[in-house]
PDB file of N, CA and C in Angstrom:
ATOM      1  N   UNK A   1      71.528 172.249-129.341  1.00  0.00           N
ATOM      2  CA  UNK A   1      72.796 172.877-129.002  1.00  0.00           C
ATOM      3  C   UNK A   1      72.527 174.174-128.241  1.00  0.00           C
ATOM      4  N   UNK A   2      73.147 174.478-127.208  1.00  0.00           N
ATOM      5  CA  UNK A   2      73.200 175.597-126.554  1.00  0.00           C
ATOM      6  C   UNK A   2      74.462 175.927-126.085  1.00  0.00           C
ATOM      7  N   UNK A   3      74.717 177.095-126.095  1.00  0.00           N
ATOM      8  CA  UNK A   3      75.686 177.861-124.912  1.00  0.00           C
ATOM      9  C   UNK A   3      75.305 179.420-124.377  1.00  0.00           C
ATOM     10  N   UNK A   4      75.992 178.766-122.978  1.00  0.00           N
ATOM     11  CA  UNK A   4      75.694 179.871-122.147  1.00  0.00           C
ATOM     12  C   UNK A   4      76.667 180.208-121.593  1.00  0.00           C
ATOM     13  N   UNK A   5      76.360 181.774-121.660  1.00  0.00           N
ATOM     14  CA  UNK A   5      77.668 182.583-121.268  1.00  0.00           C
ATOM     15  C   UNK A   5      77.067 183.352-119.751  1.00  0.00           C
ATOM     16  N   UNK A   6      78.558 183.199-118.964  1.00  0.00           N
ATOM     17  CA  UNK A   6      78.098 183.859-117.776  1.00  0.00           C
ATOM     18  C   UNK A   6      79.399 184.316-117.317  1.00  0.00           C
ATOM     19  N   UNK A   7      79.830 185.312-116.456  1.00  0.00           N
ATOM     20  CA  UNK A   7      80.790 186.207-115.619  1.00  0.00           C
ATOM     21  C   UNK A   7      80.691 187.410-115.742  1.00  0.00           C
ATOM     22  N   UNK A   8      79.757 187.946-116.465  1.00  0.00           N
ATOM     23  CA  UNK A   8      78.985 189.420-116.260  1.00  0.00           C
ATOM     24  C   UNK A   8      79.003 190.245-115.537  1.00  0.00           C
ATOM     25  N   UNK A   9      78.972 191.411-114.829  1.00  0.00           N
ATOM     26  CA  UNK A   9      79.118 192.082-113.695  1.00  0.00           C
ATOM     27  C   UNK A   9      79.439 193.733-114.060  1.00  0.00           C
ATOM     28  N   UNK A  10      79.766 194.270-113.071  1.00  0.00           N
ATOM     29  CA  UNK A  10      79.616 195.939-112.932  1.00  0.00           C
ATOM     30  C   UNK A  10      81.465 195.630-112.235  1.00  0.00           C
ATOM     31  N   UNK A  11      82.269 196.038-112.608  1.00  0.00           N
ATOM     32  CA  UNK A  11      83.695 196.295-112.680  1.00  0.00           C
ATOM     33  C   UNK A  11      83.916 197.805-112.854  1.00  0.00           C
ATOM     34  N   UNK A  12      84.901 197.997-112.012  1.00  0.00           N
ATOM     35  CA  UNK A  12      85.242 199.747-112.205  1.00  0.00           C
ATOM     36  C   UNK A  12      86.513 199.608-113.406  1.00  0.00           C
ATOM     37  N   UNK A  13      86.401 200.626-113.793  1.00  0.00           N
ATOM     38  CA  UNK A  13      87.443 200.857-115.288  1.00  0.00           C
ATOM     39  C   UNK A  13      88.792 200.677-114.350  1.00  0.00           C
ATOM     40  N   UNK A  14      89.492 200.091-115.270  1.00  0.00           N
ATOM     41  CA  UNK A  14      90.971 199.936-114.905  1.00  0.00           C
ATOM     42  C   UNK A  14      90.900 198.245-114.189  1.00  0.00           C
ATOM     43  N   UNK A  15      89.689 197.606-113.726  1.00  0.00           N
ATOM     44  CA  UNK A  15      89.496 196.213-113.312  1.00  0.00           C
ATOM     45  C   UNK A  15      89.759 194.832-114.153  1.00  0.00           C
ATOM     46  N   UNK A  16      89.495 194.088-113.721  1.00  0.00           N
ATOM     47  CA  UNK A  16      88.783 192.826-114.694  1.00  0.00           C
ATOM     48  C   UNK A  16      88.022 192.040-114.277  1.00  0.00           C
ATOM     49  N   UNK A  17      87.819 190.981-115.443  1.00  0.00           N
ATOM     50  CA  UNK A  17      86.783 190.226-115.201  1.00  0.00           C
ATOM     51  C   UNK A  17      87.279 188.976-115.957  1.00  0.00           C
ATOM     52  N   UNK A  18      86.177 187.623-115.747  1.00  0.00           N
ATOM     53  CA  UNK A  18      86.354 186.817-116.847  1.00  0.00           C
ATOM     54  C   UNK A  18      85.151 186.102-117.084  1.00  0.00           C
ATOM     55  N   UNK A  19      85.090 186.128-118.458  1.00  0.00           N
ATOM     56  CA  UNK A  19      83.608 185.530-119.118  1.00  0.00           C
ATOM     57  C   UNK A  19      83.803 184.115-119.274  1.00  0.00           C
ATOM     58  N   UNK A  20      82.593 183.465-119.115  1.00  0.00           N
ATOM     59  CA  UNK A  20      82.772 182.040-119.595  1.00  0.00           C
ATOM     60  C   UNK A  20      81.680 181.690-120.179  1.00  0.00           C
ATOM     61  N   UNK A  21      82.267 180.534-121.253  1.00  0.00           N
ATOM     62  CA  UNK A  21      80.933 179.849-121.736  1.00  0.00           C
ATOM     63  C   UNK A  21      80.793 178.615-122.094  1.00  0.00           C
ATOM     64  N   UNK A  22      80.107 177.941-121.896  1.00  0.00           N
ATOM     65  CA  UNK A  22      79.698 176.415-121.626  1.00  0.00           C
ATOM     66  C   UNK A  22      78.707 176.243-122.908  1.00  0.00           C
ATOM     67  N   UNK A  23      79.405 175.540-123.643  1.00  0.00           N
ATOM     68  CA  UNK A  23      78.484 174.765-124.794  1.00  0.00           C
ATOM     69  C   UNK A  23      78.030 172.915-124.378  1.00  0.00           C
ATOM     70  N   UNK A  24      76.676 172.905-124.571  1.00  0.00           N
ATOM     71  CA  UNK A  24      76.424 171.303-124.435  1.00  0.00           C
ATOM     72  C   UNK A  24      75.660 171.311-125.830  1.00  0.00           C
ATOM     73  N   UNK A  25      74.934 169.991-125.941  1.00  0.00           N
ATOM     74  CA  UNK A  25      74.868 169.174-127.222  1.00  0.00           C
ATOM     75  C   UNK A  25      75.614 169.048-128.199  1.00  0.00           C
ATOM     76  N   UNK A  26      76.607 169.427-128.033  1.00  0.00           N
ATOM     77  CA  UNK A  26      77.289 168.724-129.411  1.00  0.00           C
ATOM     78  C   UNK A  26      79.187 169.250-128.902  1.00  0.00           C
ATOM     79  N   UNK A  27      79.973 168.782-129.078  1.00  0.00           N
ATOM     80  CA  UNK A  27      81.334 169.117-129.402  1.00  0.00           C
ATOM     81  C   UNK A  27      81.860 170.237-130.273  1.00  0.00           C
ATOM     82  N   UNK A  28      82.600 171.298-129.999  1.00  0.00           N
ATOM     83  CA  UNK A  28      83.118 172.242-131.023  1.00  0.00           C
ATOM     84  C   UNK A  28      84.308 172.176-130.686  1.00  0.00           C
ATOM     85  N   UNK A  29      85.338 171.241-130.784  1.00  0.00           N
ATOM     86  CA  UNK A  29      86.337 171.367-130.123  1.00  0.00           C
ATOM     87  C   UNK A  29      87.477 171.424-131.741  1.00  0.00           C
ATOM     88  N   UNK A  30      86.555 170.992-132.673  1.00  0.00           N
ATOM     89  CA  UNK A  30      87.569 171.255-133.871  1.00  0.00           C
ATOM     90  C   UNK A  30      87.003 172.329-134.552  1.00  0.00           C
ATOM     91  N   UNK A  31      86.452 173.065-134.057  1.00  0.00           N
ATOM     92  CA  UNK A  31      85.156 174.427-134.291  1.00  0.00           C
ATOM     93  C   UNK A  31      86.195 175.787-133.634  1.00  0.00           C
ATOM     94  N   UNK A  32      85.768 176.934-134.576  1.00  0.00           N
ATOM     95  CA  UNK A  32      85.974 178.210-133.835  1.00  0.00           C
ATOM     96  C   UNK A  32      84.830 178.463-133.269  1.00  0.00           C
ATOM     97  N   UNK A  33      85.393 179.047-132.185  1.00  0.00           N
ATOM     98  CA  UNK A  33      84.611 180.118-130.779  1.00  0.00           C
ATOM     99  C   UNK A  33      84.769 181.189-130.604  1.00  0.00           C
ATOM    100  N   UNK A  34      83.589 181.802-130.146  1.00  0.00           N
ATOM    101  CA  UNK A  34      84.467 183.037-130.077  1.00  0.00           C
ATOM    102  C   UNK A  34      83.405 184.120-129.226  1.00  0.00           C
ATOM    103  N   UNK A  35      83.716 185.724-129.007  1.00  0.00           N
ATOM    104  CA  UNK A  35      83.122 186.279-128.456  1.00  0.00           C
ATOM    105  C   UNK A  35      82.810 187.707-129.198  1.00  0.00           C
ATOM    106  N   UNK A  36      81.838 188.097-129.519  1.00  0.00           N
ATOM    107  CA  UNK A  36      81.101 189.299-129.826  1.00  0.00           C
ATOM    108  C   UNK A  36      80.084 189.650-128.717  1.00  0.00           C
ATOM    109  N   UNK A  37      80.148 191.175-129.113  1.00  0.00           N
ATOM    110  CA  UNK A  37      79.941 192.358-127.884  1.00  0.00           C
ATOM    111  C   UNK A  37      79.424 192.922-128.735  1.00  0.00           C
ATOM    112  N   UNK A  38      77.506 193.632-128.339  1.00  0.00           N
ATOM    113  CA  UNK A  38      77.052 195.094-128.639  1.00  0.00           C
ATOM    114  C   UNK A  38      76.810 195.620-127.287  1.00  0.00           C
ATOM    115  N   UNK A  39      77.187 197.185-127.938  1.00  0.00           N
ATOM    116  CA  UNK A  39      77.272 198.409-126.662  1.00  0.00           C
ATOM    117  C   UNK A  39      75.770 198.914-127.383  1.00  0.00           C
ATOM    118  N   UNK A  40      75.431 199.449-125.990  1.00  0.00           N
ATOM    119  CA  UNK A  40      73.792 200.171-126.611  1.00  0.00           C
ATOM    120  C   UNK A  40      73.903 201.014-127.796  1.00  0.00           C
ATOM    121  N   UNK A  41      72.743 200.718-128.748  1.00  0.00           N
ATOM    122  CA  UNK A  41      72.754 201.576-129.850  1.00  0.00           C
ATOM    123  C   UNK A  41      73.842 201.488-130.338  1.00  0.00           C
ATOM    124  N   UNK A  42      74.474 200.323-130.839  1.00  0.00           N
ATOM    125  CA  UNK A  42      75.344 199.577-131.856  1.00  0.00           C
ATOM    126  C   UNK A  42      75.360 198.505-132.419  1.00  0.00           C
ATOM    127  N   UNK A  43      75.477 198.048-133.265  1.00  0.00           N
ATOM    128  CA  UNK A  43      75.741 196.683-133.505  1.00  0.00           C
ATOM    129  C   UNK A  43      76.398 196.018-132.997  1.00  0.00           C
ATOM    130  N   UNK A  44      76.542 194.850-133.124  1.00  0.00           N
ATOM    131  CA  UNK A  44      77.052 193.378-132.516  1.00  0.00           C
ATOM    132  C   UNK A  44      78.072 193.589-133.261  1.00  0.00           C
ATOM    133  N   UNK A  45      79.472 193.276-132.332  1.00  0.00           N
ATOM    134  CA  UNK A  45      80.777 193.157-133.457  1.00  0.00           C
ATOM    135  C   UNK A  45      81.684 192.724-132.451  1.00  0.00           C
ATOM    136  N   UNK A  46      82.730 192.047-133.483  1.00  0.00           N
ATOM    137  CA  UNK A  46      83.428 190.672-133.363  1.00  0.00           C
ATOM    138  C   UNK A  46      83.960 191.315-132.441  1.00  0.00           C
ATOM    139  N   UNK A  47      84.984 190.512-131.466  1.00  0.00           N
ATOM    140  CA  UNK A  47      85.847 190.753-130.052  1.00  0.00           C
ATOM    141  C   UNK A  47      87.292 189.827-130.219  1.00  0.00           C
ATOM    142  N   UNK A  48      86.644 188.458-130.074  1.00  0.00           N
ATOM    143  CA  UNK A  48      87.776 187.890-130.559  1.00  0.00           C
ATOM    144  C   UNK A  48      87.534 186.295-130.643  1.00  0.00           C
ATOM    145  N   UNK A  49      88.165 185.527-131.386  1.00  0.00           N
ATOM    146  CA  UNK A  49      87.918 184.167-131.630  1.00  0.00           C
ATOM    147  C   UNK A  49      89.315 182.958-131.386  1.00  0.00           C
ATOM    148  N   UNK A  50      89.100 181.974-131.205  1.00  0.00           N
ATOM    149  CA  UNK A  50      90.119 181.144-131.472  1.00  0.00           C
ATOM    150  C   UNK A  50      89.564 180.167-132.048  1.00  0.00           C
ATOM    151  N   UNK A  51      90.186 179.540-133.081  1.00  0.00           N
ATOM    152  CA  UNK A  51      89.990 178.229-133.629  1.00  0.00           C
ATOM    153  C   UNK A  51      90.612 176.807-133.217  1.00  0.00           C
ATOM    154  N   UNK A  52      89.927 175.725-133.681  1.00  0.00           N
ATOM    155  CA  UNK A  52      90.322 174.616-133.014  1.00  0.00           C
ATOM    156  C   UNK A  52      91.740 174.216-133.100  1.00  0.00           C
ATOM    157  N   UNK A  53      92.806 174.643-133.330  1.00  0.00           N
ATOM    158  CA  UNK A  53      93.846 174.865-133.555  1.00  0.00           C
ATOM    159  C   UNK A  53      94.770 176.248-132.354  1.00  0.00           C
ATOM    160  N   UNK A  54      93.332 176.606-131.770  1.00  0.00           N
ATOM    161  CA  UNK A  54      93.988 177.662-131.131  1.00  0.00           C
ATOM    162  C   UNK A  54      94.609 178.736-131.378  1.00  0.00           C
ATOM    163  N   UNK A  55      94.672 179.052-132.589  1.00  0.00           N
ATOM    164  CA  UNK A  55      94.873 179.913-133.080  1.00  0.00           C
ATOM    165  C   UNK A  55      94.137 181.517-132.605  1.00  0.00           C
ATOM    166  N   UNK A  56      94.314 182.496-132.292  1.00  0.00           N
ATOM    167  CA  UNK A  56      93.709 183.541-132.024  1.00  0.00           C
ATOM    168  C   UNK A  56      93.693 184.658-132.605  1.00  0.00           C
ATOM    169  N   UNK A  57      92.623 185.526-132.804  1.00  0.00           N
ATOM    170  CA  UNK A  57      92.189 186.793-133.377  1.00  0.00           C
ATOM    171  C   UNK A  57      91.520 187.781-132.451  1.00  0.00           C
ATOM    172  N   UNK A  58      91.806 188.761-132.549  1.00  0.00           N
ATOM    173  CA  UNK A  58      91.305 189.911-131.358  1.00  0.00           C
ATOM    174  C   UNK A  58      91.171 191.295-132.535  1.00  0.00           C
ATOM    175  N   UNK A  59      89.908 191.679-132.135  1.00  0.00           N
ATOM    176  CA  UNK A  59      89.689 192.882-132.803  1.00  0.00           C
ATOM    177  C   UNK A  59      90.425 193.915-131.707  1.00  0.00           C
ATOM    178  N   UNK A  60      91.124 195.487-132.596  1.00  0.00           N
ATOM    179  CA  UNK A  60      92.100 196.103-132.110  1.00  0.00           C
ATOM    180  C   UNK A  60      91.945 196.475-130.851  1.00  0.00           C
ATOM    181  N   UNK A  61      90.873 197.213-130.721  1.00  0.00           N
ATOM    182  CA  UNK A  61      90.122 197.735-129.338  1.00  0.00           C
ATOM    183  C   UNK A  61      90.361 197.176-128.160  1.00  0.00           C
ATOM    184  N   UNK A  62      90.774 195.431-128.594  1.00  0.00           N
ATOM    185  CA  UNK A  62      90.932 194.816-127.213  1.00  0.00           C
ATOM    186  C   UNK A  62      92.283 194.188-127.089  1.00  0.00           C
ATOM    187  N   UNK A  63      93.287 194.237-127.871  1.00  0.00           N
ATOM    188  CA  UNK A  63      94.365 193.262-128.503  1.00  0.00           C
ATOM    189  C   UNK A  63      95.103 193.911-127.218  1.00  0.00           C
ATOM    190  N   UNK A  64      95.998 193.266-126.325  1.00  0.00           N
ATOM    191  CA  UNK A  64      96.705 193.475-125.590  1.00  0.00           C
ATOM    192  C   UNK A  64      95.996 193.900-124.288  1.00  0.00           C
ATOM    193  N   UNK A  65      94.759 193.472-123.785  1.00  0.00           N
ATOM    194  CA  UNK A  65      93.741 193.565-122.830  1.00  0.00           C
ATOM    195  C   UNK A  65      93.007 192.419-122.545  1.00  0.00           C
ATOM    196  N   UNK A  66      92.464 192.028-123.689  1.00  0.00           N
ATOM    197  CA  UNK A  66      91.400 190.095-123.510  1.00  0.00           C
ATOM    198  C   UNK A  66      92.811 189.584-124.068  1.00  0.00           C
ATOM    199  N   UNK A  67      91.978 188.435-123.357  1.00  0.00           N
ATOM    200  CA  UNK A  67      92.304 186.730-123.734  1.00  0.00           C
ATOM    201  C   UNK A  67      91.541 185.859-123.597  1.00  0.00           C
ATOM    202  N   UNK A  68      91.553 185.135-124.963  1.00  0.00           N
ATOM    203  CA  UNK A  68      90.889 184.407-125.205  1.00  0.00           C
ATOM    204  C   UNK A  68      91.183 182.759-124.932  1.00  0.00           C
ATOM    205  N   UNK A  69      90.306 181.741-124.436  1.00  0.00           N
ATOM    206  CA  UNK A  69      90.946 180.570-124.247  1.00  0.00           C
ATOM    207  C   UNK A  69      89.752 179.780-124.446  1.00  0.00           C
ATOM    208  N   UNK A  70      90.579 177.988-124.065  1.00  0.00           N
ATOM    209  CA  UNK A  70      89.706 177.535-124.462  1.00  0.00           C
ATOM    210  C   UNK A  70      89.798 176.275-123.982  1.00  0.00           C
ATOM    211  N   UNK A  71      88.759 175.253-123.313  1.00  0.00           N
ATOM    212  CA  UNK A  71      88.741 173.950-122.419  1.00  0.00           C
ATOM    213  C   UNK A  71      88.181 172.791-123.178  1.00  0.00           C
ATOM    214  N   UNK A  72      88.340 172.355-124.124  1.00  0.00           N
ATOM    215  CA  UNK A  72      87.966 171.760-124.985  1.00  0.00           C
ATOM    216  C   UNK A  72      87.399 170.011-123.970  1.00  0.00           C
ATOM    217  N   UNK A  73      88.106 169.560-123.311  1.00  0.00           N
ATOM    218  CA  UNK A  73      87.592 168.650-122.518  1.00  0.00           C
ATOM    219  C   UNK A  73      86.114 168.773-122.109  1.00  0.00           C
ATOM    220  N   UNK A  74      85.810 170.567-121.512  1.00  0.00           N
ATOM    221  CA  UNK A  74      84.299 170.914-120.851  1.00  0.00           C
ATOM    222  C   UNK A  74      83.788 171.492-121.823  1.00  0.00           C
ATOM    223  N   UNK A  75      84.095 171.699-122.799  1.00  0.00           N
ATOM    224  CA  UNK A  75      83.739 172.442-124.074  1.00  0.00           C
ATOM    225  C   UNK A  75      82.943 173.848-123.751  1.00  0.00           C
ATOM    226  N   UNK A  76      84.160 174.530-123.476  1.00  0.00           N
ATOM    227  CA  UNK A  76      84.165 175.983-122.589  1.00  0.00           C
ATOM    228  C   UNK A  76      85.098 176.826-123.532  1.00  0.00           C
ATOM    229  N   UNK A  77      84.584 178.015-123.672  1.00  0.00           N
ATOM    230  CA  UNK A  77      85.307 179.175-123.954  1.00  0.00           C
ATOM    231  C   UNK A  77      85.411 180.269-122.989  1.00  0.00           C
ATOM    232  N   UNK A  78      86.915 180.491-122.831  1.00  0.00           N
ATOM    233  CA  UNK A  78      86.852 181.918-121.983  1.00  0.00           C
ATOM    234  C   UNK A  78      86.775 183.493-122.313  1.00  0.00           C
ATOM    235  N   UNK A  79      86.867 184.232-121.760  1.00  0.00           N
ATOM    236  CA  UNK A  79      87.806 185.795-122.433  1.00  0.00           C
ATOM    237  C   UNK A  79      88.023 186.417-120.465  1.00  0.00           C
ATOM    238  N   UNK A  80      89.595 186.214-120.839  1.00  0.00           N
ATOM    239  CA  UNK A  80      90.150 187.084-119.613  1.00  0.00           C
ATOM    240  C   UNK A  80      90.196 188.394-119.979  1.00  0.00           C
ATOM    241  N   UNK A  81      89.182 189.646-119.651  1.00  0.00           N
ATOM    242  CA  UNK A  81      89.356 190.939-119.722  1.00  0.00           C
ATOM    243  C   UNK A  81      89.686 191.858-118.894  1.00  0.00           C
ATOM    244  N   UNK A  82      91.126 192.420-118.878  1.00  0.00           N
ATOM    245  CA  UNK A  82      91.626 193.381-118.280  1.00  0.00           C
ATOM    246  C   UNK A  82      92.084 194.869-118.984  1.00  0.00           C
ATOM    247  N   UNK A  83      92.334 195.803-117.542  1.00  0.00           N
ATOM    248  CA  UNK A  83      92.690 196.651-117.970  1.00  0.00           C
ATOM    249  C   UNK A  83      91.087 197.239-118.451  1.00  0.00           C
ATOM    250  N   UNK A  84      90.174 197.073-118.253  1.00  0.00           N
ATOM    251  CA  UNK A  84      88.972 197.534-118.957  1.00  0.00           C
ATOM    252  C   UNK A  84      88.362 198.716-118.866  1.00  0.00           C
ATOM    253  N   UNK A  85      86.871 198.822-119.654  1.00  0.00           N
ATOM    254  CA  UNK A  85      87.575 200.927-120.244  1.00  0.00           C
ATOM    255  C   UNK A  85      85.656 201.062-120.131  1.00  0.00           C
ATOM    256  N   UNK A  86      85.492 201.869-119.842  1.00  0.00           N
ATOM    257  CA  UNK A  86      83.566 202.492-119.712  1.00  0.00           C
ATOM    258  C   UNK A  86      83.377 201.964-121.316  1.00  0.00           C
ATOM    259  N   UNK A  87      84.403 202.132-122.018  1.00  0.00           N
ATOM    260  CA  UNK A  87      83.689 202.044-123.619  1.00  0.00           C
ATOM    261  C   UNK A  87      84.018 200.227-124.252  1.00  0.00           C
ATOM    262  N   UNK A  88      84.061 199.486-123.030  1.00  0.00           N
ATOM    263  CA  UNK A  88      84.370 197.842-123.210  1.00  0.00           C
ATOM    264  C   UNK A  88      82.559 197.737-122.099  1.00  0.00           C
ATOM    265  N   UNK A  89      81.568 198.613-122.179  1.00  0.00           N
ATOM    266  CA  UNK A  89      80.690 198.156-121.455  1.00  0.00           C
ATOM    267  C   UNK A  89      79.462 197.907-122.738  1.00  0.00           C
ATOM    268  N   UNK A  90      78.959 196.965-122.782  1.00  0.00           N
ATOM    269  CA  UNK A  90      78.113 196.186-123.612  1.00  0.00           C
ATOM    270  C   UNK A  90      78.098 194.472-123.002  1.00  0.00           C
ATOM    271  N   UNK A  91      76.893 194.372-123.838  1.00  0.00           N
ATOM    272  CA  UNK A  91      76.557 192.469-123.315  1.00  0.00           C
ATOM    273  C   UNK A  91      77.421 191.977-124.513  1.00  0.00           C
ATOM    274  N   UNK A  92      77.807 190.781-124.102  1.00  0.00           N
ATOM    275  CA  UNK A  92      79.120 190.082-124.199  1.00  0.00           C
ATOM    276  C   UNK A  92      78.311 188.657-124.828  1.00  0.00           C
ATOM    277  N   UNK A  93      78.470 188.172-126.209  1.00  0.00           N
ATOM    278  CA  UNK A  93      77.622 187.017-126.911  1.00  0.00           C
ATOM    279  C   UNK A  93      78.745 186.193-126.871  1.00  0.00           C
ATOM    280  N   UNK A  94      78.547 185.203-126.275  1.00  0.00           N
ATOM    281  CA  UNK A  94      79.842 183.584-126.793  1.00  0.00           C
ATOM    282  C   UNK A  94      78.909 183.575-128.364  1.00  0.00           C
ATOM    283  N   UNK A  95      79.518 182.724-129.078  1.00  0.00           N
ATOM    284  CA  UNK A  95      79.640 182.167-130.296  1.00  0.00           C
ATOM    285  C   UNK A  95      80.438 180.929-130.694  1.00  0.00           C
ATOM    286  N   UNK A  96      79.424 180.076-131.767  1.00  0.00           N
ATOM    287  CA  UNK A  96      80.734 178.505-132.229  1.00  0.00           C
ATOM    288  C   UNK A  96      80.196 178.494-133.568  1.00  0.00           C
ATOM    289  N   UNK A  97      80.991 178.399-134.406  1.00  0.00           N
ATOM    290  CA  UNK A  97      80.937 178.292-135.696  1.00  0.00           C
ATOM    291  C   UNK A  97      81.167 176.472-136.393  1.00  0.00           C
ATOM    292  N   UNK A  98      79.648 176.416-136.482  1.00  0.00           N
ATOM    293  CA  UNK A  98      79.884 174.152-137.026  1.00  0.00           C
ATOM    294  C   UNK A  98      80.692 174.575-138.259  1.00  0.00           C
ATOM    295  N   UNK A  99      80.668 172.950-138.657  1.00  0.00           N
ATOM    296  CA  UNK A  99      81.375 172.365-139.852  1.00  0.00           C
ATOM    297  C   UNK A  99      80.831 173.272-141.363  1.00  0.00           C
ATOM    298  N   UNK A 100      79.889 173.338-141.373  1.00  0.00           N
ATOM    299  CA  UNK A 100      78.958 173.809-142.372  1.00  0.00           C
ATOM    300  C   UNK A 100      78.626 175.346-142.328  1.00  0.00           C
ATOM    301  N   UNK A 101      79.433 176.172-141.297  1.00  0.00           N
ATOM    302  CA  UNK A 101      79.172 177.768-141.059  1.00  0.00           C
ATOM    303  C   UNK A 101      78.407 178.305-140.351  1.00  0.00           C
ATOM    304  N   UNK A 102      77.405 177.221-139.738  1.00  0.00           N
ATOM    305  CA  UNK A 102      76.447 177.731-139.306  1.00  0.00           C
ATOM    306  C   UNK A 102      76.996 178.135-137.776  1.00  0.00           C
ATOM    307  N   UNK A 103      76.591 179.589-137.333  1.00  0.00           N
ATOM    308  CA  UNK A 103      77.123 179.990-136.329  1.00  0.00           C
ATOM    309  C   UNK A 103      75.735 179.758-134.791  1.00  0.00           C
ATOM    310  N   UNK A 104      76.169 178.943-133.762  1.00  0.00           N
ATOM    311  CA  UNK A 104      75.242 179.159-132.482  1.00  0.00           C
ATOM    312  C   UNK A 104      75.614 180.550-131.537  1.00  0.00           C
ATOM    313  N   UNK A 105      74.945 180.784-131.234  1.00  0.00           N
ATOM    314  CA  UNK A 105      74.950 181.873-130.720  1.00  0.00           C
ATOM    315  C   UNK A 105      74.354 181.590-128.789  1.00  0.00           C
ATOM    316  N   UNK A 106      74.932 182.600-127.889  1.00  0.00           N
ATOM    317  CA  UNK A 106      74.412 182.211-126.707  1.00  0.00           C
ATOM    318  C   UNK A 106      73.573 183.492-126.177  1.00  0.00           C
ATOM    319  N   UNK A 107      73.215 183.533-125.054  1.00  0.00           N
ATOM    320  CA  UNK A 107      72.126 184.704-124.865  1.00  0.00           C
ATOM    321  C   UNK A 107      72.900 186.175-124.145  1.00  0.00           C
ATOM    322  N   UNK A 108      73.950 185.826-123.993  1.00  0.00           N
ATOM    323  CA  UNK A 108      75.221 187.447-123.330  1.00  0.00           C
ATOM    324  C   UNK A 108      74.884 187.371-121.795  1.00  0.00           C
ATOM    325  N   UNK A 109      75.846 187.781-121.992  1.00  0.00           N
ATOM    326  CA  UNK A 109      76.530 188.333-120.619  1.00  0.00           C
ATOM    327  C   UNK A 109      76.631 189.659-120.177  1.00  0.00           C
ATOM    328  N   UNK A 110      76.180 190.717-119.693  1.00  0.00           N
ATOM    329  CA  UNK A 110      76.208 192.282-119.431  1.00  0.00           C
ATOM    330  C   UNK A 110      77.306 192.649-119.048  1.00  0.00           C
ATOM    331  N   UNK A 111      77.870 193.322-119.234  1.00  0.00           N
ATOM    332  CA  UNK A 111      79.188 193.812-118.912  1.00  0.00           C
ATOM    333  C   UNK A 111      78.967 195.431-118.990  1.00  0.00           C
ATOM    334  N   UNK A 112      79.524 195.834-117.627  1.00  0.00           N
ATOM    335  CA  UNK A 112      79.436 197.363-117.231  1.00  0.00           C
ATOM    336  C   UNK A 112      80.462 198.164-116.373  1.00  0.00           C
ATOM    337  N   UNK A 113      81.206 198.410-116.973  1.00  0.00           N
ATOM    338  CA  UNK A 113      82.782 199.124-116.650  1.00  0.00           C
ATOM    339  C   UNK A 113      81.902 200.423-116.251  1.00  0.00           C
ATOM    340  N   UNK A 114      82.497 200.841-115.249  1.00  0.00           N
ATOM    341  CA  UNK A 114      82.275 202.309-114.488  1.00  0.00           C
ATOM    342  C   UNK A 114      83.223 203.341-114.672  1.00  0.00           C
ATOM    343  N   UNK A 115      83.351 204.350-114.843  1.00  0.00           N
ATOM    344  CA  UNK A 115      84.089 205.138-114.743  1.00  0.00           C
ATOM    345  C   UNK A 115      84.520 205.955-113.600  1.00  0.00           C
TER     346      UNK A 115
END
């Protein structure tokens, strides 16, 4: 199983962008996805997820800025990020959570808002 996340880039604050990520070997389409972000010299922490139900969660920082989606046919996750801020600059991890909890993880995406 892998996924890879890519739409990375250097964006000036107040821009956007959009991340994507492509999972192969296996289906997560009745699976949550989702996206976590560490900024240098921080930990990794949650961003936002949807479940196979579509359902969505956004940590505050970004709630009314990302969006989160999801292509279940290509077994793709997005995050449309706008409105973005020097302190939304960190690498950007897709994530899928199997049946059993176990979470895959992908290798990030850099993300670098300018001020």
């Amino acid at each position: 199983v892998q996924l890879q996340a890519f739409g990375g880039g250097l964006v000036q604050a107040g821009g956007y962008r959009r991340l994507s990520c492509a999972a192969s070997g296996r289906s997560f389409r009745r699976n949550y996805m989702g996206w976590f972000r560490q900024a240098p010299g921080k930990e990794r922490e949650f961003t936002a997820t949807i479940s196979g139900g579509r359902r969505t969660n956004y940590d505050d920082s970004v709630t009314g800025r990302f969006t989160i989606s999801r292509n279940d046919a290509k077994n793709t996750v997005h995050l449309q990020m706008n409105s973005l801020k020097p302190e939304d600059t960190a690498v950007y991890y897709c994530a899928a959570r199997d049946e059993d909890g176990m979470f895959y993880w992908g290798r990030g995406t850099q993300v670098t808002v300018s001020s």
